[in-house]
N, C-alpha and C. Protein backbone atom coordinates (compact mmCIF):
# COMPACT_ATOMS: atom_id res chain seq x y z
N UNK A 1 0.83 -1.17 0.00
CA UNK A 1 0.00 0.00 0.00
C UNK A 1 0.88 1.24 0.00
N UNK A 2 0.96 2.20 -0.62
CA UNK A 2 1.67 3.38 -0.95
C UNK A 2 0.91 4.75 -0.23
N UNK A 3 1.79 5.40 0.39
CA UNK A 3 1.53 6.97 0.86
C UNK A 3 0.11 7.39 0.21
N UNK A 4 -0.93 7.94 0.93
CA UNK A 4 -1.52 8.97 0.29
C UNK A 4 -0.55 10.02 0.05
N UNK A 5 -1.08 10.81 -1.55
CA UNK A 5 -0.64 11.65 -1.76
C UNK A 5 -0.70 12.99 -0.94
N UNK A 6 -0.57 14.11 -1.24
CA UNK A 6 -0.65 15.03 -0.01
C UNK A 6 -1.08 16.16 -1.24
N UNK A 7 -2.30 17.19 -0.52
CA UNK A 7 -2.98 18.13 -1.21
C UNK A 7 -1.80 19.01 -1.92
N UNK A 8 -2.02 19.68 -2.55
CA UNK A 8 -0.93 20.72 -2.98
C UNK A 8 -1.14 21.89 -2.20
N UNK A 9 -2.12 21.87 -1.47
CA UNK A 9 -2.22 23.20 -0.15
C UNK A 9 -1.11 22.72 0.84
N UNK A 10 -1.08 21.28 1.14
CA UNK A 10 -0.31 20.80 2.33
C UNK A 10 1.16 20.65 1.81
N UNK A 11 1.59 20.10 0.04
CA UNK A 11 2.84 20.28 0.31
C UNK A 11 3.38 21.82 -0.49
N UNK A 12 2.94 22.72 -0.49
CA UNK A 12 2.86 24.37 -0.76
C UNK A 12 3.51 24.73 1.04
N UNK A 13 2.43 24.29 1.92
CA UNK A 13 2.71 24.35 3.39
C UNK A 13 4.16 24.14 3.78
N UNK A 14 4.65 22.80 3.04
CA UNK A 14 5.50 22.18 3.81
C UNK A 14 6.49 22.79 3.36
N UNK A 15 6.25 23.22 1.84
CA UNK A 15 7.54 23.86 1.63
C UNK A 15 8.12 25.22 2.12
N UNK A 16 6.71 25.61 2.46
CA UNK A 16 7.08 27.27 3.00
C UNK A 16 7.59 26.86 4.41
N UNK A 17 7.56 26.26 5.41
CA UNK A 17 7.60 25.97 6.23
C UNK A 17 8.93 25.40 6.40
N UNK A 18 9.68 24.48 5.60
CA UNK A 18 11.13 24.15 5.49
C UNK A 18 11.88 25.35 5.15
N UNK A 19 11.26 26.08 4.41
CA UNK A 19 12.07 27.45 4.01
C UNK A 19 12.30 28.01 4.85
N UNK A 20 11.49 28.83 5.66
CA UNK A 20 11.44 29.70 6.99
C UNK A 20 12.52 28.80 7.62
N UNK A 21 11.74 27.59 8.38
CA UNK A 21 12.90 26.99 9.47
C UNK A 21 14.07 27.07 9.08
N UNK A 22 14.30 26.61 7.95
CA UNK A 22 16.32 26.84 7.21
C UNK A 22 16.53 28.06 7.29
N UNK A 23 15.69 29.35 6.80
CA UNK A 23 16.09 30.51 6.72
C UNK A 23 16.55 30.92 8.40
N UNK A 24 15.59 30.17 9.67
CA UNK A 24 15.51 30.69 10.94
C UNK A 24 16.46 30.32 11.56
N UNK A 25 16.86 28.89 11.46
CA UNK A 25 18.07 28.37 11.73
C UNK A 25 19.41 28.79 11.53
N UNK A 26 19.31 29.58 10.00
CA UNK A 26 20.70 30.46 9.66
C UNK A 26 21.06 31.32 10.80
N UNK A 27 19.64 31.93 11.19
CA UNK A 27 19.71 33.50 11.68
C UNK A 27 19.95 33.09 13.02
N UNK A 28 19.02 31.96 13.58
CA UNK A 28 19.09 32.18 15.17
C UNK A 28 19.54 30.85 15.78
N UNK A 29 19.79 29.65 15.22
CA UNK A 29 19.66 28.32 15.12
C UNK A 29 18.71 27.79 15.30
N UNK A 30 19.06 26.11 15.52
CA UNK A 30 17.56 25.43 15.89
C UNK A 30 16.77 25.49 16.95
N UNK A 31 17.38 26.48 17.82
CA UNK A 31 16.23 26.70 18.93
C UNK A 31 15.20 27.74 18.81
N UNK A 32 15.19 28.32 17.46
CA UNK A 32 14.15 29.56 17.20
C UNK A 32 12.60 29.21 18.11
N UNK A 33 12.41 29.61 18.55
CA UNK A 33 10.58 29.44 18.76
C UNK A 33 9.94 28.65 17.67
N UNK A 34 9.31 28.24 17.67
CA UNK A 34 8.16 27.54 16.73
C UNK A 34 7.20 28.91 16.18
N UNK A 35 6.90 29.23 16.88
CA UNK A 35 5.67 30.41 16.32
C UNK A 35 6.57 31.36 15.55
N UNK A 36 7.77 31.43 15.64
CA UNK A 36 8.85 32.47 14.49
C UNK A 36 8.91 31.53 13.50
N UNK A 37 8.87 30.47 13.24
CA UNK A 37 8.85 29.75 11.87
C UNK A 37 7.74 29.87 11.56
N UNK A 38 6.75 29.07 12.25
CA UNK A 38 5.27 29.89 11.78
C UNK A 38 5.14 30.93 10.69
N UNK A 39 5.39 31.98 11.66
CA UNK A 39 4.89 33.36 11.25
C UNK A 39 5.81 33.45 9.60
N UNK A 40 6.60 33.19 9.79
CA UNK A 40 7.81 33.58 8.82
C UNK A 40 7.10 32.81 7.59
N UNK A 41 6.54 31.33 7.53
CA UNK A 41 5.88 30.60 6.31
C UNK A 41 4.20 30.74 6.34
N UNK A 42 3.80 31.70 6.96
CA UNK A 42 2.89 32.31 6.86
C UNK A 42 1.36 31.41 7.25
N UNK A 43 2.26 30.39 8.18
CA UNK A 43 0.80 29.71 8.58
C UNK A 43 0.48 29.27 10.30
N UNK A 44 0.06 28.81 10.83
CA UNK A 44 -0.16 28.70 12.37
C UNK A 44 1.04 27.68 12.92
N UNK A 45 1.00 27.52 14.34
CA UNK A 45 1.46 27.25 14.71
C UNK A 45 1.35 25.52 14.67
N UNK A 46 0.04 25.41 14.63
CA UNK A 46 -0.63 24.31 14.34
C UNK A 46 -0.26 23.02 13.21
N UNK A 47 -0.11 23.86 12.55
CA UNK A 47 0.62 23.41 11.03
C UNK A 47 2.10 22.74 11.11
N UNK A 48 2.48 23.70 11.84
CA UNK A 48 3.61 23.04 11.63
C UNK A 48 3.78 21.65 12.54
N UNK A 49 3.11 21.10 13.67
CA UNK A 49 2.83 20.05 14.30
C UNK A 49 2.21 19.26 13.44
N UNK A 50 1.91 19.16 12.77
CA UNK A 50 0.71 18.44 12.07
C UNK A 50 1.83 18.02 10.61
N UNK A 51 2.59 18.70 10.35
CA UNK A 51 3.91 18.14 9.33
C UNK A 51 4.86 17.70 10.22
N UNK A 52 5.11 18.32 11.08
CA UNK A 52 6.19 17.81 11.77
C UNK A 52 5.97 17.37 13.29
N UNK A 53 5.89 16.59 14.36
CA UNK A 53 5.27 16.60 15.70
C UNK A 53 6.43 17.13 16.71
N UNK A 54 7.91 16.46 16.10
CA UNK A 54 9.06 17.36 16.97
C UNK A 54 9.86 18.48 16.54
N UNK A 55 10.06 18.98 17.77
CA UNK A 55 11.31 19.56 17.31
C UNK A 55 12.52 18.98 16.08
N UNK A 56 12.78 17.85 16.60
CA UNK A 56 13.56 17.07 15.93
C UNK A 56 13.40 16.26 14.08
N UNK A 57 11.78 16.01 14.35
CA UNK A 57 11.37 16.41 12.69
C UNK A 57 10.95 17.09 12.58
N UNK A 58 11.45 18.14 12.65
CA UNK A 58 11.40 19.48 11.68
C UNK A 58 12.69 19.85 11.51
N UNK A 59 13.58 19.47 12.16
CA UNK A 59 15.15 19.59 11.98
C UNK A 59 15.51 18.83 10.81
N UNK A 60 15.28 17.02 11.06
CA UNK A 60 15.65 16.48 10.24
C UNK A 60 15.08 16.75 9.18
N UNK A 61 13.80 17.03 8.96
CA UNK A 61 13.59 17.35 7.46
C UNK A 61 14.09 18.17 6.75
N UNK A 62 14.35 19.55 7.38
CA UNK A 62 14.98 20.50 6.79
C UNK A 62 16.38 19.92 6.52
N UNK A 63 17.50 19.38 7.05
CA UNK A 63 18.59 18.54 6.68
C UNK A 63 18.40 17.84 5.43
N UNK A 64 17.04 17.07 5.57
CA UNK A 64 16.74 16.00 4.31
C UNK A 64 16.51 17.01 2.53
N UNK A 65 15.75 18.04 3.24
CA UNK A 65 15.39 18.92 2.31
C UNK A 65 16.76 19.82 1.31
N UNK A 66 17.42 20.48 2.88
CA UNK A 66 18.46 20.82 2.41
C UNK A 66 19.70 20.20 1.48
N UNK A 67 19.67 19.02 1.79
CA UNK A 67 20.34 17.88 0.96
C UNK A 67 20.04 17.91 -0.47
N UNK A 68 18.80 17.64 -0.34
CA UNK A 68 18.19 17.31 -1.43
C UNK A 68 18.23 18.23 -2.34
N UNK A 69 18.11 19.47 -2.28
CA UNK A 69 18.38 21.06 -2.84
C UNK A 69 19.74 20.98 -3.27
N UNK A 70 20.68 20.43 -2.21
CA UNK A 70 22.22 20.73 -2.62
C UNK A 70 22.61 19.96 -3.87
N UNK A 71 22.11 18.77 -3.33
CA UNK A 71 22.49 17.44 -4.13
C UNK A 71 21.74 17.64 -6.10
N UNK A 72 20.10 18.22 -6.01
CA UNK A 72 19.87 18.50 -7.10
C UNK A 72 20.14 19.72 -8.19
N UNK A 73 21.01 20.75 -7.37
CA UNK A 73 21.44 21.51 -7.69
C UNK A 73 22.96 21.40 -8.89
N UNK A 74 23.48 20.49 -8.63
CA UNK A 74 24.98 19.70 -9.12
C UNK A 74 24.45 19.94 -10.94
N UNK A 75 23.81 18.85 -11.00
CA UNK A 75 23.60 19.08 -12.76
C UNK A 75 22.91 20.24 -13.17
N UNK A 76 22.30 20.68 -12.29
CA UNK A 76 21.68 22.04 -12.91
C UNK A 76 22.83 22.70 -13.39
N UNK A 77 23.81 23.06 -12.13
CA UNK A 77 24.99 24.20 -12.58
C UNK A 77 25.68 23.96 -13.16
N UNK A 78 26.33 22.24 -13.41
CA UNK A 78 26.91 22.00 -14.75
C UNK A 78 26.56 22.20 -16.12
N UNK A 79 25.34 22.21 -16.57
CA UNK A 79 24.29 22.54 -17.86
C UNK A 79 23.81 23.91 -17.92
N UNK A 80 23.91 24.81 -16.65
CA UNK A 80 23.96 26.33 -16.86
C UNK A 80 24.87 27.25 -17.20
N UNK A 81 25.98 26.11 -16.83
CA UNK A 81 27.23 27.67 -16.55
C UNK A 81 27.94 27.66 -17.50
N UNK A 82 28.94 28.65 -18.03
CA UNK A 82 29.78 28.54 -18.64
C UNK A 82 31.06 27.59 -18.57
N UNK A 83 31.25 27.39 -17.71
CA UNK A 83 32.51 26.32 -17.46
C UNK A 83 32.16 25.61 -16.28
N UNK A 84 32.72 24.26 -15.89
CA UNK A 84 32.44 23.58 -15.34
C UNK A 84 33.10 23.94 -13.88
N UNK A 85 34.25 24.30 -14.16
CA UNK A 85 34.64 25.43 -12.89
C UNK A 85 33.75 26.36 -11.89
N UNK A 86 32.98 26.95 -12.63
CA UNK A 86 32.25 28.16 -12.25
C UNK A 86 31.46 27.21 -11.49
N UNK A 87 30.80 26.36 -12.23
CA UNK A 87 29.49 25.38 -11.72
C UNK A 87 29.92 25.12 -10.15
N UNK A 88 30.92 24.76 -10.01
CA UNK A 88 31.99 23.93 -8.80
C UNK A 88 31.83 25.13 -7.96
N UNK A 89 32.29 26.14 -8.08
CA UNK A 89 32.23 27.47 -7.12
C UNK A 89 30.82 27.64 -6.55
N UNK A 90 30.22 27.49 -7.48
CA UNK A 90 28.83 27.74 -7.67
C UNK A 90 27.86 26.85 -5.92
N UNK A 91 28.30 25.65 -6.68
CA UNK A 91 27.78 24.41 -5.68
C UNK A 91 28.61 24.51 -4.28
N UNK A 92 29.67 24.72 -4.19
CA UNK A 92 30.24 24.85 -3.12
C UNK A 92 29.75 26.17 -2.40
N UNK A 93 29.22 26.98 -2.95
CA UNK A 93 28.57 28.17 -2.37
C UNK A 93 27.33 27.78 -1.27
N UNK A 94 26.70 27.09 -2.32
CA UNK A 94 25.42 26.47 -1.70
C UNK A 94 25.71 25.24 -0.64
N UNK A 95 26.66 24.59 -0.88
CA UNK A 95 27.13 23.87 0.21
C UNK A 95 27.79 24.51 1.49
N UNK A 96 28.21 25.32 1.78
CA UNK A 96 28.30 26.58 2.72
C UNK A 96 26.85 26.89 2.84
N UNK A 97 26.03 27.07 2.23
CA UNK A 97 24.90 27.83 3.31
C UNK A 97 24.11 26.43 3.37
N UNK A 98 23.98 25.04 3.15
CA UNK A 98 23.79 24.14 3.62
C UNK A 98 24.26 23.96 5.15
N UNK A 99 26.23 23.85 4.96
CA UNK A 99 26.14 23.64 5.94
C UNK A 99 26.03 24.55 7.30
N UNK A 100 25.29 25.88 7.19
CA UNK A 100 25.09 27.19 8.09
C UNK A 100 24.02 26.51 8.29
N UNK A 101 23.04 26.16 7.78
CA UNK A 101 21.45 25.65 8.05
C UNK A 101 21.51 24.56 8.89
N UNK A 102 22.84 23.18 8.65
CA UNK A 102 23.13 22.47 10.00
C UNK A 102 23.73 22.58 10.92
N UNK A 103 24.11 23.82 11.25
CA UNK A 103 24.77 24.22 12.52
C UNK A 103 23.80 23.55 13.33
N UNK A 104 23.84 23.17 14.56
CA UNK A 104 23.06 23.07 15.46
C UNK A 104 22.47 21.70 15.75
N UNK A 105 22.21 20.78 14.31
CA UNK A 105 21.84 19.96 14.34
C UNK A 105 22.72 18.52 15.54
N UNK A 106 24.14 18.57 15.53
CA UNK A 106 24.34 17.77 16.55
C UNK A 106 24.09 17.89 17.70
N UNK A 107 24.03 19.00 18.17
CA UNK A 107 23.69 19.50 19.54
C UNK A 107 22.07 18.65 19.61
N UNK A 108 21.31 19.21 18.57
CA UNK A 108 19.75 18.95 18.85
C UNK A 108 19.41 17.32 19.32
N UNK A 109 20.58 16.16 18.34
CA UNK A 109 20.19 14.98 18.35
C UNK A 109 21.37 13.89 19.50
N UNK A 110 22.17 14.97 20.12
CA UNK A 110 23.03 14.17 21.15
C UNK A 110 22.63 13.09 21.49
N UNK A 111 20.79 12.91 21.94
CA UNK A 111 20.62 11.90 22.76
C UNK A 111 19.97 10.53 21.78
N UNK A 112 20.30 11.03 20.33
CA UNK A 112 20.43 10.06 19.70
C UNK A 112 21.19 9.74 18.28
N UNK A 113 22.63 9.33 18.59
CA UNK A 113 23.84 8.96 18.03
C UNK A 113 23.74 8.24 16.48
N UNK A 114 22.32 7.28 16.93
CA UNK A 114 22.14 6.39 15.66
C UNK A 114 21.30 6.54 14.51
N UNK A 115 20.76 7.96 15.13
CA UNK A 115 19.42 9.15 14.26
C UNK A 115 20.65 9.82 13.69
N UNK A 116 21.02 10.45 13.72
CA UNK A 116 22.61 11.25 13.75
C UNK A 116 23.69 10.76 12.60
N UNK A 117 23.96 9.20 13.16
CA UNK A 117 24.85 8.53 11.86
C UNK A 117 24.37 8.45 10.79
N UNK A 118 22.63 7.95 10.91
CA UNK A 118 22.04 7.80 9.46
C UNK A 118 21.99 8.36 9.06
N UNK A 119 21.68 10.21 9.33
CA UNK A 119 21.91 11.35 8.47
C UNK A 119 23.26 11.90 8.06
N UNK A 120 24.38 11.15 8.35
CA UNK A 120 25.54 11.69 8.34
C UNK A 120 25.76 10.86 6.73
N UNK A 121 25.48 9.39 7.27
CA UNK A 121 25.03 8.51 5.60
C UNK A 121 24.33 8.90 5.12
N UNK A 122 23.58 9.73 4.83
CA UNK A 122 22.71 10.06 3.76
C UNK A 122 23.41 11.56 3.03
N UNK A 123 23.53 11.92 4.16
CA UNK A 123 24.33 13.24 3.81
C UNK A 123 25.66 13.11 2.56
N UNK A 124 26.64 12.01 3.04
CA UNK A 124 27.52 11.51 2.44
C UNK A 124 27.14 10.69 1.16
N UNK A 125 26.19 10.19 1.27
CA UNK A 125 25.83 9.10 -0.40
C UNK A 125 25.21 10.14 -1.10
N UNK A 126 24.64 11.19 -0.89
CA UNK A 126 23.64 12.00 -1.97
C UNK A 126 24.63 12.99 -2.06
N UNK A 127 25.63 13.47 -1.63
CA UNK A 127 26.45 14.92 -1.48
C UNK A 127 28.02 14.86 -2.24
N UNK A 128 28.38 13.68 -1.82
CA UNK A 128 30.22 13.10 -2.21
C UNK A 128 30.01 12.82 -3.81
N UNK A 129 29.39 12.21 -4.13
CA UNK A 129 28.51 12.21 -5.59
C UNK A 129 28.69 13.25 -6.66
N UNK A 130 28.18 13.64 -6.19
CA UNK A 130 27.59 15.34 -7.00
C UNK A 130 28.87 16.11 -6.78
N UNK A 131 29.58 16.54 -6.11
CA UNK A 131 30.97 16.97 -5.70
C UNK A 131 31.72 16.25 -6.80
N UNK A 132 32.13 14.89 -6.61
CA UNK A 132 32.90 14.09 -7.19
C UNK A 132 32.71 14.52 -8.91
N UNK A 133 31.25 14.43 -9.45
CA UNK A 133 30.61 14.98 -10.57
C UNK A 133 31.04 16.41 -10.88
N UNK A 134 30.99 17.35 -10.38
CA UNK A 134 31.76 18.33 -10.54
C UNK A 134 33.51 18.53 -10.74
N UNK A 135 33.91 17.88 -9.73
CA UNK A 135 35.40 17.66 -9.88
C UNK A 135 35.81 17.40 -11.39
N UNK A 136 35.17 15.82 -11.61
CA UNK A 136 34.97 15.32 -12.94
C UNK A 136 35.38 16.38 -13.89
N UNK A 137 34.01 17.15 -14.04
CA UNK A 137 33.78 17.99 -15.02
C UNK A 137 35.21 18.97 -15.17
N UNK A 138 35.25 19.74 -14.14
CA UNK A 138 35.88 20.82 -13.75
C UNK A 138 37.82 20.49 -14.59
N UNK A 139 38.20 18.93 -14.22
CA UNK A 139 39.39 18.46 -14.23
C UNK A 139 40.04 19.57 -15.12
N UNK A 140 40.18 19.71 -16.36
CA UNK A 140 40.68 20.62 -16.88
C UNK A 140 41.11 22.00 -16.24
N UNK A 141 40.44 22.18 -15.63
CA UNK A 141 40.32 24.02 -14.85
C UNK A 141 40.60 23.84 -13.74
N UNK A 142 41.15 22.46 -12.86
CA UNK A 142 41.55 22.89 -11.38
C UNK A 142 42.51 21.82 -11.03
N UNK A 143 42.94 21.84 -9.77
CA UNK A 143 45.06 21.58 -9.97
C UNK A 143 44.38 19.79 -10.16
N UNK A 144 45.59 18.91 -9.96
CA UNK A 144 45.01 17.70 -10.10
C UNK A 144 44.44 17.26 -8.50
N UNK A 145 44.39 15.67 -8.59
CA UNK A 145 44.11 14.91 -7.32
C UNK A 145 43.06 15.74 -6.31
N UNK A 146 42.17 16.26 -6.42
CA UNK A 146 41.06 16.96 -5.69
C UNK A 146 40.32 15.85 -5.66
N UNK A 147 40.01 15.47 -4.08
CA UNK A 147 39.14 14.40 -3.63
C UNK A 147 37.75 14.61 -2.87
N UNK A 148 36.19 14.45 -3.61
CA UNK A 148 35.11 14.88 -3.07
C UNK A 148 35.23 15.45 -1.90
N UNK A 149 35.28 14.26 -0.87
CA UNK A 149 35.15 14.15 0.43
C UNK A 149 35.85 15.18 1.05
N UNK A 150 37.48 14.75 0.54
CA UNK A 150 38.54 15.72 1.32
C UNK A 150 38.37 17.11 1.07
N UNK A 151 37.59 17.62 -0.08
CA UNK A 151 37.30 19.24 -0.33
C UNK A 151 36.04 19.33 0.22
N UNK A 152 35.22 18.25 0.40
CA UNK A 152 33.65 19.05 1.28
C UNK A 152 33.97 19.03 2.72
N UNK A 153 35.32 18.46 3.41
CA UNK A 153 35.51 17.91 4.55
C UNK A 153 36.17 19.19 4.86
N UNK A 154 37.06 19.37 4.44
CA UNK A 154 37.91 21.01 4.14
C UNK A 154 36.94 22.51 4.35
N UNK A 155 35.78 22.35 3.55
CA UNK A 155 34.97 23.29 3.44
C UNK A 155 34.28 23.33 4.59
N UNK A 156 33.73 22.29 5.13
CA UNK A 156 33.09 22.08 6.69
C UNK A 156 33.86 22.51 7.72
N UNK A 157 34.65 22.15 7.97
CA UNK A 157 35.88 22.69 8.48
C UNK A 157 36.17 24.18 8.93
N UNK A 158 36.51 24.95 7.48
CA UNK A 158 36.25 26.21 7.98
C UNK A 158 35.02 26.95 7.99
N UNK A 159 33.54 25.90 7.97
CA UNK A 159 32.60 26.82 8.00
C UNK A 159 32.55 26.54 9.54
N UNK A 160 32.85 25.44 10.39
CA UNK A 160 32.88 25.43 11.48
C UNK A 160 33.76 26.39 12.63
N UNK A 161 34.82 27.23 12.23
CA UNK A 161 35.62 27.84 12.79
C UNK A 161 34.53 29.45 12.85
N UNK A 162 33.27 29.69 12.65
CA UNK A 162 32.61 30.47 12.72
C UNK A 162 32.11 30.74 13.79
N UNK A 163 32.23 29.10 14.89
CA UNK A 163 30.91 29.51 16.02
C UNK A 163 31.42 30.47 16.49
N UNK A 164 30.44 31.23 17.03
CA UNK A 164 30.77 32.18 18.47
C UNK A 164 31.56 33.79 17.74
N UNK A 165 32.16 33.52 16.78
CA UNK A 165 33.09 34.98 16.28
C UNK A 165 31.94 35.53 14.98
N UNK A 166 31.37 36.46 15.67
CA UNK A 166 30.41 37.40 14.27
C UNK A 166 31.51 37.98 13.27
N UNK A 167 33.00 38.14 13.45
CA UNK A 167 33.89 38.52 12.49
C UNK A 167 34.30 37.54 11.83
N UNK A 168 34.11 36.37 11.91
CA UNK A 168 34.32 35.37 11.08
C UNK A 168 33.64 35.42 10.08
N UNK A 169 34.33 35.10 8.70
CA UNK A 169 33.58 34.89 7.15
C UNK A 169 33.71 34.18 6.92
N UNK A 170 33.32 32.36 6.86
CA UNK A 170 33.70 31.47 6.42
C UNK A 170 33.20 31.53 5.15
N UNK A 171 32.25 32.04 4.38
CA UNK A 171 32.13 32.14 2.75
C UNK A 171 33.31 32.59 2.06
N UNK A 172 33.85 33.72 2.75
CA UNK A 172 34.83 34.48 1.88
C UNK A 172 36.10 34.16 2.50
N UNK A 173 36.25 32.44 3.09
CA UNK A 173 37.38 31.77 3.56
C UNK A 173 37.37 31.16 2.03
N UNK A 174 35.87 30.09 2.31
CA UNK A 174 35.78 29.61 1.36
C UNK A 174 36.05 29.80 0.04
N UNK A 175 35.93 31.46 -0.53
CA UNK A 175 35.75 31.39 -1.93
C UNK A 175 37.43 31.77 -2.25
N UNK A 176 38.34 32.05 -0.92
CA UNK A 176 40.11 31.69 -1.08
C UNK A 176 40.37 30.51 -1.86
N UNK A 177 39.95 29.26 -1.03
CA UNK A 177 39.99 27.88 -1.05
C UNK A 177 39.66 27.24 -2.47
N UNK A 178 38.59 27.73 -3.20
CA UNK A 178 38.00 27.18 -3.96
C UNK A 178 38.67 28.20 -5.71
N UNK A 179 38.95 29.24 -4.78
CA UNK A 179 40.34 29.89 -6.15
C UNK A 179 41.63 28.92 -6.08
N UNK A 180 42.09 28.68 -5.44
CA UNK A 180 43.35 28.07 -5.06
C UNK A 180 43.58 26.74 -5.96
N UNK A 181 41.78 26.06 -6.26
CA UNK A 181 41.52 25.50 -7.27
C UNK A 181 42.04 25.36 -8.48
N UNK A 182 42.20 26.01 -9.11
CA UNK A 182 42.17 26.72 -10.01
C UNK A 182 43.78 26.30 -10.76
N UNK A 183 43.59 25.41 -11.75
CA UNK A 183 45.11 25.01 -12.20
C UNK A 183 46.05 26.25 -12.47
């Protein structure tokens, strides 16, 4: 037996509602209020219980979501851009404000390690991929031996050296890093 489908009022809802929370999470992390995501996707408080019942799914989805955005984003920017380079800058941009949207998320799921790993695998099979796919492309335009993992691992890295310092830029660490590229 397969999912009912879901109204296009409810997934219109869900999407405004992942938006806000990612957008809220940037700004304040995952402890924003509930009624500030609310307000922000323009529907009750109610709503958002009724898509999501925890705190915690509404986290993970936005993770799942956010993924999913990052991950489908890869061939888009290879088939838009002028060079396959650019595309790479491009995606790694968005992978930086991916990973700003999971700040917070380990803290939220401490008290469960094995909720946590599976998203760390999912994160890694839909994300190392699409990276790797870019690299691919890019080979011509950037030095040799660039390894998915080790450049999204790199990039995490210094988006993490952000907590706590508002003078920190890890984008415009990042967009050093991702010139340096550059054969």
């Amino acid at each position: 037996m397969t999912a009912p489908r879901k109204r296009s009022d409810a997934r219109r809802n869900e999407e405004a509602l992942l938006a806000a929370a990612a957008a809220a999470f940037v700004e304040s992390g995952v402890d924003v209020p509930v009624r500030d995501i609310a307000a922000a996707a323009g529907v009750g408080v109610g709503t958002i219980y009724r898509h999501f019942p925890t705190r915690a799914d509404l986290i993970v989805a936005v993770y799942r979501h956010q993924v999913e955005a990052c991950a489908e984003a890869g061939p888009t920017l290879l088939s838009t851009n002028d060079s396959p380079y650019d595309a790479l800058a491009k995606w790694i941009d968005l992978f930086v404000d991916f990973l700003v949207t999971k700040h917070g998320l380990a803290h939220a799921w401490q008290s469960d390690s094995s909720g946590y790993e599976s998203l760390h695998d999912y994160f890694l099979s839909r994300l190392v991929p699409v990276c790797d796919e870019l690299l691919a492309a890019a080979a011509d335009e950037i030095i040799p031996d660039v390894d998915a993992l080790w450049l999204m691992r790199g990039v995490g890295n210094i988006c993490i050296g952000a907590d706590g310092d508002p003078g920190y830029d890890a984008r415009r660490m990042v967009r050093v890093v991702v010139s340096g590229l550059r054969a």
